[in-house]
C-alpha atoms as a PDB file:
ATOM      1  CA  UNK A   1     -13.241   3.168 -45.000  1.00  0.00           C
ATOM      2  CA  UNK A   2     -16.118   4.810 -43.611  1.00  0.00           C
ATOM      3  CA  UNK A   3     -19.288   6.262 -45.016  1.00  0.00           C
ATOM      4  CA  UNK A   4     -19.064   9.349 -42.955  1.00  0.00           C
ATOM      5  CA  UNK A   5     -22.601   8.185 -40.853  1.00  0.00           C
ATOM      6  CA  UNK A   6     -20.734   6.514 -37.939  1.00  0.00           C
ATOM      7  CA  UNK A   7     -18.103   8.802 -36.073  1.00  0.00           C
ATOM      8  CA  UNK A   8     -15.576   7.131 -33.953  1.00  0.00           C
ATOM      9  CA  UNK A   9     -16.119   7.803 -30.107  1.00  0.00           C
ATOM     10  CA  UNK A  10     -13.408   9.077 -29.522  1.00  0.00           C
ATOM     11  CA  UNK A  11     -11.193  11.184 -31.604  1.00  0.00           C
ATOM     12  CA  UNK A  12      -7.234  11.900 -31.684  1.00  0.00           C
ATOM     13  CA  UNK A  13      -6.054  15.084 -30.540  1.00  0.00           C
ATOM     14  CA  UNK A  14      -3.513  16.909 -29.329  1.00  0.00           C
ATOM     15  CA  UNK A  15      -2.573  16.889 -26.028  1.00  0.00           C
ATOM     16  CA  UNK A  16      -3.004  21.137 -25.320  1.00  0.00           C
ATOM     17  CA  UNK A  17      -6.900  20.442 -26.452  1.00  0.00           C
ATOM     18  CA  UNK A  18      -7.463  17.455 -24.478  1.00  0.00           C
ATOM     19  CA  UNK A  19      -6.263  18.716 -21.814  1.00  0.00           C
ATOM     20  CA  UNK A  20      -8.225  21.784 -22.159  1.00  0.00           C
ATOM     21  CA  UNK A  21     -10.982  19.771 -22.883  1.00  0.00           C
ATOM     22  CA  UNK A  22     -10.699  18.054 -19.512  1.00  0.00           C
ATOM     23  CA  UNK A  23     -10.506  21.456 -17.816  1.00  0.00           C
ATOM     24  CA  UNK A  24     -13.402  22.857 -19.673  1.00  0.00           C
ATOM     25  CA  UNK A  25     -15.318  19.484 -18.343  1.00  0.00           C
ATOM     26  CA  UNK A  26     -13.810  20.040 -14.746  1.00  0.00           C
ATOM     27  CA  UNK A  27     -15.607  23.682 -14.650  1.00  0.00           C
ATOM     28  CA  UNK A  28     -18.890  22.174 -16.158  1.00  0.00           C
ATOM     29  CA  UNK A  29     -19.234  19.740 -13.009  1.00  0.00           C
ATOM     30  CA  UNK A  30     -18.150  21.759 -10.431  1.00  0.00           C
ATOM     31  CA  UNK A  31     -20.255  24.546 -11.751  1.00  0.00           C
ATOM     32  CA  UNK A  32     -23.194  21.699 -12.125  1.00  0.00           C
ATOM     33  CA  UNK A  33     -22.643  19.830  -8.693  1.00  0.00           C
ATOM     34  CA  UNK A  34     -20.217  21.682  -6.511  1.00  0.00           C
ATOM     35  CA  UNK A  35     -18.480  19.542  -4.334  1.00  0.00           C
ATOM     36  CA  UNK A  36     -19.355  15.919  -6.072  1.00  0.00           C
ATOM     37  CA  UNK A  37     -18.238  17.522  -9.129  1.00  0.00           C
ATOM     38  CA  UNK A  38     -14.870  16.588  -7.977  1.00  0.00           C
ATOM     39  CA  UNK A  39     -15.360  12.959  -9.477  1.00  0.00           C
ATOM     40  CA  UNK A  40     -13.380  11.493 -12.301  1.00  0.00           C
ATOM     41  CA  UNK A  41     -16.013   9.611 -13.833  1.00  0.00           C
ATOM     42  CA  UNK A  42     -18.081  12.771 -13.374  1.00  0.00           C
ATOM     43  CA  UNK A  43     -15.228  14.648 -15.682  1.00  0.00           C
ATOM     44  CA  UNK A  44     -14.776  11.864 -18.022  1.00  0.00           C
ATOM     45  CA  UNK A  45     -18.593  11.619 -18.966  1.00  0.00           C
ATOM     46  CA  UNK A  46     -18.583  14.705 -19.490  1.00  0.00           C
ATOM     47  CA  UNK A  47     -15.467  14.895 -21.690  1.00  0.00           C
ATOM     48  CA  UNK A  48     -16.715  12.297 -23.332  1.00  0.00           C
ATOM     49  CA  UNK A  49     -13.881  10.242 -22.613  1.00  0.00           C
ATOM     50  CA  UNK A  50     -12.847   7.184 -20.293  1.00  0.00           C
ATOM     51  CA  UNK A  51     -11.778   8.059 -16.791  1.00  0.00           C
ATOM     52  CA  UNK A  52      -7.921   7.033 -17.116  1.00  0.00           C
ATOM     53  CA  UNK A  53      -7.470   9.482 -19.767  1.00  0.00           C
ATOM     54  CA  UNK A  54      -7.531  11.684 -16.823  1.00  0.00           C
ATOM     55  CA  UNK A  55      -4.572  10.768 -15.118  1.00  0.00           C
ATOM     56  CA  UNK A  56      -2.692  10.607 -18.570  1.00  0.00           C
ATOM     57  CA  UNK A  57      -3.028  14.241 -18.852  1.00  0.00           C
ATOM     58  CA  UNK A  58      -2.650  15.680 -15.149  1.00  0.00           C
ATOM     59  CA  UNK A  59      -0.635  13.477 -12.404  1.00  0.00           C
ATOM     60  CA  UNK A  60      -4.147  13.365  -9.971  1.00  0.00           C
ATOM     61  CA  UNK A  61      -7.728  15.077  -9.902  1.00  0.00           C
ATOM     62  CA  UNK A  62      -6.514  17.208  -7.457  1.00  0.00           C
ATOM     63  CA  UNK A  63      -4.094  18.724 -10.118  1.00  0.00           C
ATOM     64  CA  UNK A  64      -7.120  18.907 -12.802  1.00  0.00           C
ATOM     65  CA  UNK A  65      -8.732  20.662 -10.637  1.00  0.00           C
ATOM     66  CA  UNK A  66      -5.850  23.418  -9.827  1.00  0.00           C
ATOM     67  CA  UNK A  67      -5.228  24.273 -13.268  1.00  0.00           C
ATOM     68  CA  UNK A  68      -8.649  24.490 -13.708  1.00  0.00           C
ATOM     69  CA  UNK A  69      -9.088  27.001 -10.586  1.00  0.00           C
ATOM     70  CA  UNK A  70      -6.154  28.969 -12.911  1.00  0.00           C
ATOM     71  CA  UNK A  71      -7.956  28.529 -15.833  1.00  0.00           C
ATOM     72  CA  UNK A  72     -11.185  30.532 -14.438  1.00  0.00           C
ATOM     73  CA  UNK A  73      -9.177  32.742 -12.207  1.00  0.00           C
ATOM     74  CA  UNK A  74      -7.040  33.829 -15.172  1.00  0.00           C
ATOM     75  CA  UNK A  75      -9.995  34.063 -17.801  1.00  0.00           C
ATOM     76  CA  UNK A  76     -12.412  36.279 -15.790  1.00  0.00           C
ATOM     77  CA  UNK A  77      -9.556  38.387 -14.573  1.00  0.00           C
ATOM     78  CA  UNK A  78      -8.064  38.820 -18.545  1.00  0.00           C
ATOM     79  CA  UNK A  79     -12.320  39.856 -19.278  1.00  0.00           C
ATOM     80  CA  UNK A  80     -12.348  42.452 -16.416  1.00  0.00           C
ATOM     81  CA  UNK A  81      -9.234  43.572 -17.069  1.00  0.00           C
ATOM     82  CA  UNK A  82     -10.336  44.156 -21.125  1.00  0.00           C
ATOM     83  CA  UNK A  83     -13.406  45.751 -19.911  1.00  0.00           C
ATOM     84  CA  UNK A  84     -11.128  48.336 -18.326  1.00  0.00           C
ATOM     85  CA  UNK A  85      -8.445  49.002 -20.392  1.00  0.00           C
ATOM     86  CA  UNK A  86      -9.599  52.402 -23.058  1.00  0.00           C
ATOM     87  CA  UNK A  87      -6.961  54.432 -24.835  1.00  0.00           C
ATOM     88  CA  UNK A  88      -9.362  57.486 -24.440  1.00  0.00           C
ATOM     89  CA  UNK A  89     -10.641  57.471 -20.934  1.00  0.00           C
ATOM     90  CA  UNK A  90      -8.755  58.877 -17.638  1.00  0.00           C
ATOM     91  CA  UNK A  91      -7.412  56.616 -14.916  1.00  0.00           C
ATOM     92  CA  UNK A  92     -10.547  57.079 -12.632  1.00  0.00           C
ATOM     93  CA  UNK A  93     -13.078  56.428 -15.557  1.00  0.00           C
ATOM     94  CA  UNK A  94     -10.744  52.747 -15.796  1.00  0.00           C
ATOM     95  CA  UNK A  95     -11.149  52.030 -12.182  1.00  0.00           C
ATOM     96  CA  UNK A  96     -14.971  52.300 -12.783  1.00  0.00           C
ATOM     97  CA  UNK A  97     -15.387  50.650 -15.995  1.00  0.00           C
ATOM     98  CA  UNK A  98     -13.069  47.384 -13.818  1.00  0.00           C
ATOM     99  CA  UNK A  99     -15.738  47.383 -10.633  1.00  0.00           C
ATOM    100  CA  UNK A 100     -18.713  47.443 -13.317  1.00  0.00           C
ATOM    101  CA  UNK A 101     -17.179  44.374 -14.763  1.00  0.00           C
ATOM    102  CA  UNK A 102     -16.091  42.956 -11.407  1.00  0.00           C
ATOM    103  CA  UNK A 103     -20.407  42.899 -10.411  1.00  0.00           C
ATOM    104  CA  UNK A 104     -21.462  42.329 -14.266  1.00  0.00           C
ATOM    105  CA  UNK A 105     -24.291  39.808 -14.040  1.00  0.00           C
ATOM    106  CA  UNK A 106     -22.158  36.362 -15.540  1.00  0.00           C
ATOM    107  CA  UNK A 107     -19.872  36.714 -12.199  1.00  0.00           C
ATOM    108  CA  UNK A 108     -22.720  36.729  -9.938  1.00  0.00           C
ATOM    109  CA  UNK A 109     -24.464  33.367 -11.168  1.00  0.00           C
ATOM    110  CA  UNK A 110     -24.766  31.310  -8.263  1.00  0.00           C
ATOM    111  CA  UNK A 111     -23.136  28.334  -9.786  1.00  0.00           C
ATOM    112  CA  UNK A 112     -19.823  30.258 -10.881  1.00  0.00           C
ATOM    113  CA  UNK A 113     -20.311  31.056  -6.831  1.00  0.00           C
ATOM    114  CA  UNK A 114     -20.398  27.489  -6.318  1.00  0.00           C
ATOM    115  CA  UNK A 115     -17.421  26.724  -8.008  1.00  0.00           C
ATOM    116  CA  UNK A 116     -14.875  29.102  -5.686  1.00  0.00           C
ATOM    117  CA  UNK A 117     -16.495  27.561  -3.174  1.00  0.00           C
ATOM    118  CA  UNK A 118     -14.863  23.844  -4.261  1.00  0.00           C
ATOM    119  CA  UNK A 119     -11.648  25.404  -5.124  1.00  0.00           C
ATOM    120  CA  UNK A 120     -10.956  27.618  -1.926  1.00  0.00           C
ATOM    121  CA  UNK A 121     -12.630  24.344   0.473  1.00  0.00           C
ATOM    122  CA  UNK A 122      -8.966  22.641  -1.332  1.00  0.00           C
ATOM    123  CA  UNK A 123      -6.652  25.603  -0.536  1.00  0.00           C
ATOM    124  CA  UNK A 124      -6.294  24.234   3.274  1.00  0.00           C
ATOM    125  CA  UNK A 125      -5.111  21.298   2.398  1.00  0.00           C
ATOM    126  CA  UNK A 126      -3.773  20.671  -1.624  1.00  0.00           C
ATOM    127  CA  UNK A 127      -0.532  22.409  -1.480  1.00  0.00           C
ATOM    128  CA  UNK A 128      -1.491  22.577  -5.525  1.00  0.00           C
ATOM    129  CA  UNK A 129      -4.495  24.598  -5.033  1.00  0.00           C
ATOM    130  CA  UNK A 130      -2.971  26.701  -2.903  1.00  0.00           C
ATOM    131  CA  UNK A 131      -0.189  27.755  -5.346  1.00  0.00           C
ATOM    132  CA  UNK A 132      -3.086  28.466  -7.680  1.00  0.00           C
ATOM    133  CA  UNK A 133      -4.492  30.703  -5.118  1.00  0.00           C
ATOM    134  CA  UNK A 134      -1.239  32.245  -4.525  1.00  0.00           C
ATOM    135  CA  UNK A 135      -0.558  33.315  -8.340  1.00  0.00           C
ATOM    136  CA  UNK A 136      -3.742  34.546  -9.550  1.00  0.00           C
ATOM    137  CA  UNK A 137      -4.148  36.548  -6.529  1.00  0.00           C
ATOM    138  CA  UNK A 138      -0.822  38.003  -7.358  1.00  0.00           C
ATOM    139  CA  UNK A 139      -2.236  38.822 -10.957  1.00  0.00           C
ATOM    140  CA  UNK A 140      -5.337  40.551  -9.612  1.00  0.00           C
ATOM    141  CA  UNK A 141      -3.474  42.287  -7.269  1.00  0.00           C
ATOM    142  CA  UNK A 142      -1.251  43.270 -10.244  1.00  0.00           C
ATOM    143  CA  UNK A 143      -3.987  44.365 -12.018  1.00  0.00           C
ATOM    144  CA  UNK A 144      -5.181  46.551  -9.052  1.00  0.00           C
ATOM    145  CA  UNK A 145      -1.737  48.334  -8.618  1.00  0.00           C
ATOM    146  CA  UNK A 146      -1.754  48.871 -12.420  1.00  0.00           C
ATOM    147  CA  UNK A 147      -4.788  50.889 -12.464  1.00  0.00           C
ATOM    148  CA  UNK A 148      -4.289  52.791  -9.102  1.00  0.00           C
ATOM    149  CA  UNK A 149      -0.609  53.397 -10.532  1.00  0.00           C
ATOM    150  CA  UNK A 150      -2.180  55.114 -13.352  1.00  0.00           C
ATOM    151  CA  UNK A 151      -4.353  57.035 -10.644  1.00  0.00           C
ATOM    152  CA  UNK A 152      -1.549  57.928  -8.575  1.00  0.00           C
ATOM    153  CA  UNK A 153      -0.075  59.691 -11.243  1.00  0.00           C
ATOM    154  CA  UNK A 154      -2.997  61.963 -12.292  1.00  0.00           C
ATOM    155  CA  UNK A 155      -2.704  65.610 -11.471  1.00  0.00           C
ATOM    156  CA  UNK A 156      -4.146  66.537  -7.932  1.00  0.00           C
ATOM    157  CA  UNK A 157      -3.875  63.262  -6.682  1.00  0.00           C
ATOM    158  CA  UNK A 158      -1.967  62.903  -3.204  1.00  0.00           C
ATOM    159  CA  UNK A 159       0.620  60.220  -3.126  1.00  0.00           C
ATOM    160  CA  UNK A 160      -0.390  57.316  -2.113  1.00  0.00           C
ATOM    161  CA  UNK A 161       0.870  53.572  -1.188  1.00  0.00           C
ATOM    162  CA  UNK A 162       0.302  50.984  -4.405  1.00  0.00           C
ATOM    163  CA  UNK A 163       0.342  47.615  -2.395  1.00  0.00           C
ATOM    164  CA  UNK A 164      -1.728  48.562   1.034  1.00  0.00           C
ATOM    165  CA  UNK A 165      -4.128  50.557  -1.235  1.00  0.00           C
ATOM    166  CA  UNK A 166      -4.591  47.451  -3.847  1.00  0.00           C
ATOM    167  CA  UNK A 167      -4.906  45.054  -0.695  1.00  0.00           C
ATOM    168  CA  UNK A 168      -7.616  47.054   0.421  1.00  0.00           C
ATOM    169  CA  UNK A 169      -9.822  47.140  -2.958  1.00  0.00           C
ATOM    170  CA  UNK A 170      -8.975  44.198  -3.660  1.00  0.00           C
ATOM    171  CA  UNK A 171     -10.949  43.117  -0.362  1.00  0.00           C
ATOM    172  CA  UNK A 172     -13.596  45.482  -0.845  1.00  0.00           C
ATOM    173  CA  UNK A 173     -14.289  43.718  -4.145  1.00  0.00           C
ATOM    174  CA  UNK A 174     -14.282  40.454  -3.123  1.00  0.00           C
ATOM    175  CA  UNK A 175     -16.088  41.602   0.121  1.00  0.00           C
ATOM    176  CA  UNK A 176     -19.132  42.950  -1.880  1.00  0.00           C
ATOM    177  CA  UNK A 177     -18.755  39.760  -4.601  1.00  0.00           C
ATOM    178  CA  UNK A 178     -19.450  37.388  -1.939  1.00  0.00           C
ATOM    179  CA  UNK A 179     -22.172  39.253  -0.277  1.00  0.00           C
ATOM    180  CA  UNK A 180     -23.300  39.572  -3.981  1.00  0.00           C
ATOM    181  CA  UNK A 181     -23.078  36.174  -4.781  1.00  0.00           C
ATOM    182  CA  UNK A 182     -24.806  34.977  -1.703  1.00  0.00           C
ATOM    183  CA  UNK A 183     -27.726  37.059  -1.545  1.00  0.00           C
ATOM    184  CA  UNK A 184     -28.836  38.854  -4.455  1.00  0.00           C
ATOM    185  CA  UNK A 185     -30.938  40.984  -2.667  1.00  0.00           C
ATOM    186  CA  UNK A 186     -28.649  42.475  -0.496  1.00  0.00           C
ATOM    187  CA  UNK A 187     -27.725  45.164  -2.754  1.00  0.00           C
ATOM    188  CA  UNK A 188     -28.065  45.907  -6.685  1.00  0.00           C
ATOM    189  CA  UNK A 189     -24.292  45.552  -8.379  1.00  0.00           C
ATOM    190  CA  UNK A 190     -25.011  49.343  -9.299  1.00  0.00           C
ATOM    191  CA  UNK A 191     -24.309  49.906  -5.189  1.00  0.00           C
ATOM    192  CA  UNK A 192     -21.417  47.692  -5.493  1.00  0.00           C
ATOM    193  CA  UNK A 193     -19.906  49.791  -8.024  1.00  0.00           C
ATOM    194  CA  UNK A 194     -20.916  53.165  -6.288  1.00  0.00           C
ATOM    195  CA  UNK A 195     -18.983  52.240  -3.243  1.00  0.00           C
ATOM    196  CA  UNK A 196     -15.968  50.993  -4.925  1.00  0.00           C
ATOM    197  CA  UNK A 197     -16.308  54.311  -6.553  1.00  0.00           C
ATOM    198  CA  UNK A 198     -16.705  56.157  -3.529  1.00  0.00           C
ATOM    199  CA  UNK A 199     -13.423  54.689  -1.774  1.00  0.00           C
ATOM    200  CA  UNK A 200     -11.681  55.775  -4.592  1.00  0.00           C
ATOM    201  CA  UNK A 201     -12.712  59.218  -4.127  1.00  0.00           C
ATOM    202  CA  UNK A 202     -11.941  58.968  -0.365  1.00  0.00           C
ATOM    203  CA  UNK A 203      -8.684  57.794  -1.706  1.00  0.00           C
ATOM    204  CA  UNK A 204      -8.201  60.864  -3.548  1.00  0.00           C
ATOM    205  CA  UNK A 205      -8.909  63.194  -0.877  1.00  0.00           C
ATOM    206  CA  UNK A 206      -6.389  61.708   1.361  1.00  0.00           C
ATOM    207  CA  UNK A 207      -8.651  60.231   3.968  1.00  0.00           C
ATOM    208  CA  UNK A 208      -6.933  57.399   4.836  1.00  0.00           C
ATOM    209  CA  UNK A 209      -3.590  58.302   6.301  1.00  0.00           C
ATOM    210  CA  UNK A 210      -2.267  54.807   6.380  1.00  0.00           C
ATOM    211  CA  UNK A 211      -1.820  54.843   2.649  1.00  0.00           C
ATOM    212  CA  UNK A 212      -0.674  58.146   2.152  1.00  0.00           C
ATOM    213  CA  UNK A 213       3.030  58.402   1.226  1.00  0.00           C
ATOM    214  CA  UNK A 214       5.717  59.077   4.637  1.00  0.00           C
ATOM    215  CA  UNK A 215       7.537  62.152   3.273  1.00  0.00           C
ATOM    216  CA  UNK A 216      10.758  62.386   6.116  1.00  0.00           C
ATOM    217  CA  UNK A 217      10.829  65.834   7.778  1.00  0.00           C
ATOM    218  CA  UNK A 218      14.016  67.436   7.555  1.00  0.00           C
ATOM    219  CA  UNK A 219      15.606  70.936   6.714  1.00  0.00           C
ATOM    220  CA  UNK A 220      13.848  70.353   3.464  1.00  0.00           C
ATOM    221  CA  UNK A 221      10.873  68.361   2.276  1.00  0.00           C
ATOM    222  CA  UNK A 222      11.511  65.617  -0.352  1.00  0.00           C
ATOM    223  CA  UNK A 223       9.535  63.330  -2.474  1.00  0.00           C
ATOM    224  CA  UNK A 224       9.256  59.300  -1.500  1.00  0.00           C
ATOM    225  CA  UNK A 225      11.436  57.052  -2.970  1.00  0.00           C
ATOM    226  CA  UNK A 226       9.506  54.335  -5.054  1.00  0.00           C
ATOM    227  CA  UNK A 227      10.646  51.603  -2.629  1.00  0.00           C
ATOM    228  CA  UNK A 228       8.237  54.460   0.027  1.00  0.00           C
ATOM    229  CA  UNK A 229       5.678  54.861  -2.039  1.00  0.00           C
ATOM    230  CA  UNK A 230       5.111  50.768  -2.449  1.00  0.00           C
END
């Protein structure tokens, strides 16, 4: 029996918690030491566990390190996204209350910076990493289309495109994060938010043609089908 004074080192858990224990770790290093966060024994310490627990949980580092890309990527989109989404305000009120999140000071700390850096150096060359890449930027485009959907279908508002207009937000944001991220003195996240704001407006007055809905000329005018208006 014991006393209750000397805790084991290591306690039994289920798998689901060690492995998000493991992923939790995974973030810690990378957002700690970048690149040489990538180290098993780096991980382990951290989880507090040995370093072939590792590879009894995920099949290589690589693939800790992928579902901890989708980990992040998922959690800070799911916080943006929850930051947007109000019962009582309009579409365009949404859209703002998303960029304000997207520039809200915990996503510009250099480390978290750091930390895309490691997973997007992989995305050449870990077919893993890539997939990872490939899904959440699916969801955030997702998100995107959801919001601009909702836009779209506000009174006065000319038809637009959903997928070229969410492609380009979606690289204004990231445009602006990284410049963000890399110099904080480039511009306050205020400015960020005022120009994602003000595309949005220029998006509402029509003035860019490429996104605008093709209507087909004909004895008659018609509305876009919804295969047109994507």
């Amino acid at each position: 029996m014991t006393d209750g004074m000397h805790e084991p080192k290591f306690r039994r858990v289920t798998p689901k918690v060690r492995r998000e224990a493991l992923i939790e770790a995974t973030l810690a290093c990378l957002r700690q030491y970048g690149h040489e966060g990538v180290s098993a024994r780096r991980i382990a310490a951290e989880a507090g566990v040995s370093a072939g627990l590792i590879t009894h949980h995920f099949p290589s580092i690589s693939a800790l390190v992928a579902a901890s890309y989708e980990t992040l990527a998922m959690r800070l989109l799911q916080s943006i996204q929850q930051h947007a989404i109000d019962a009582d305000v309009g579409p365009r009120e949404r859209l703002r209350r998303f960029f304000e999140a997207s520039f809200a000071p915990a996503l510009l700390e250099p480390g978290l910076f750091g930390t895309w850096l490691v997973f997007w150096s992989m995305i050449a060359h870990d077919t893993g990493v890539r997939a990872v890449q490939d899904r959440t930027y699916v969801a955030y485009r997702d998100a995107l289309e959801s919001l601009l959907g909702q836009l779209r279908a506000s009174a006065g508002v000319p038809a637009f495109r959903l997928r070229p207009a969410g492609i380009a937000l979606a690289a204004l944001l990231d445009g602006l994060w990284i410049e963000a991220s890399i110099n904080a003195r480039a511009f306050k996240p205020a400015e960020a938010v005022a120009l994602c704001e003000d595309w949005i407006h220029a998006l509402c007055s029509g003035a860019f043609p490429s996104l605008q809905a093709q209507r087909i000329e004909g004895r008659n005018r018609r509305t876009p089908t919804a295969g047109e208006l994507r």
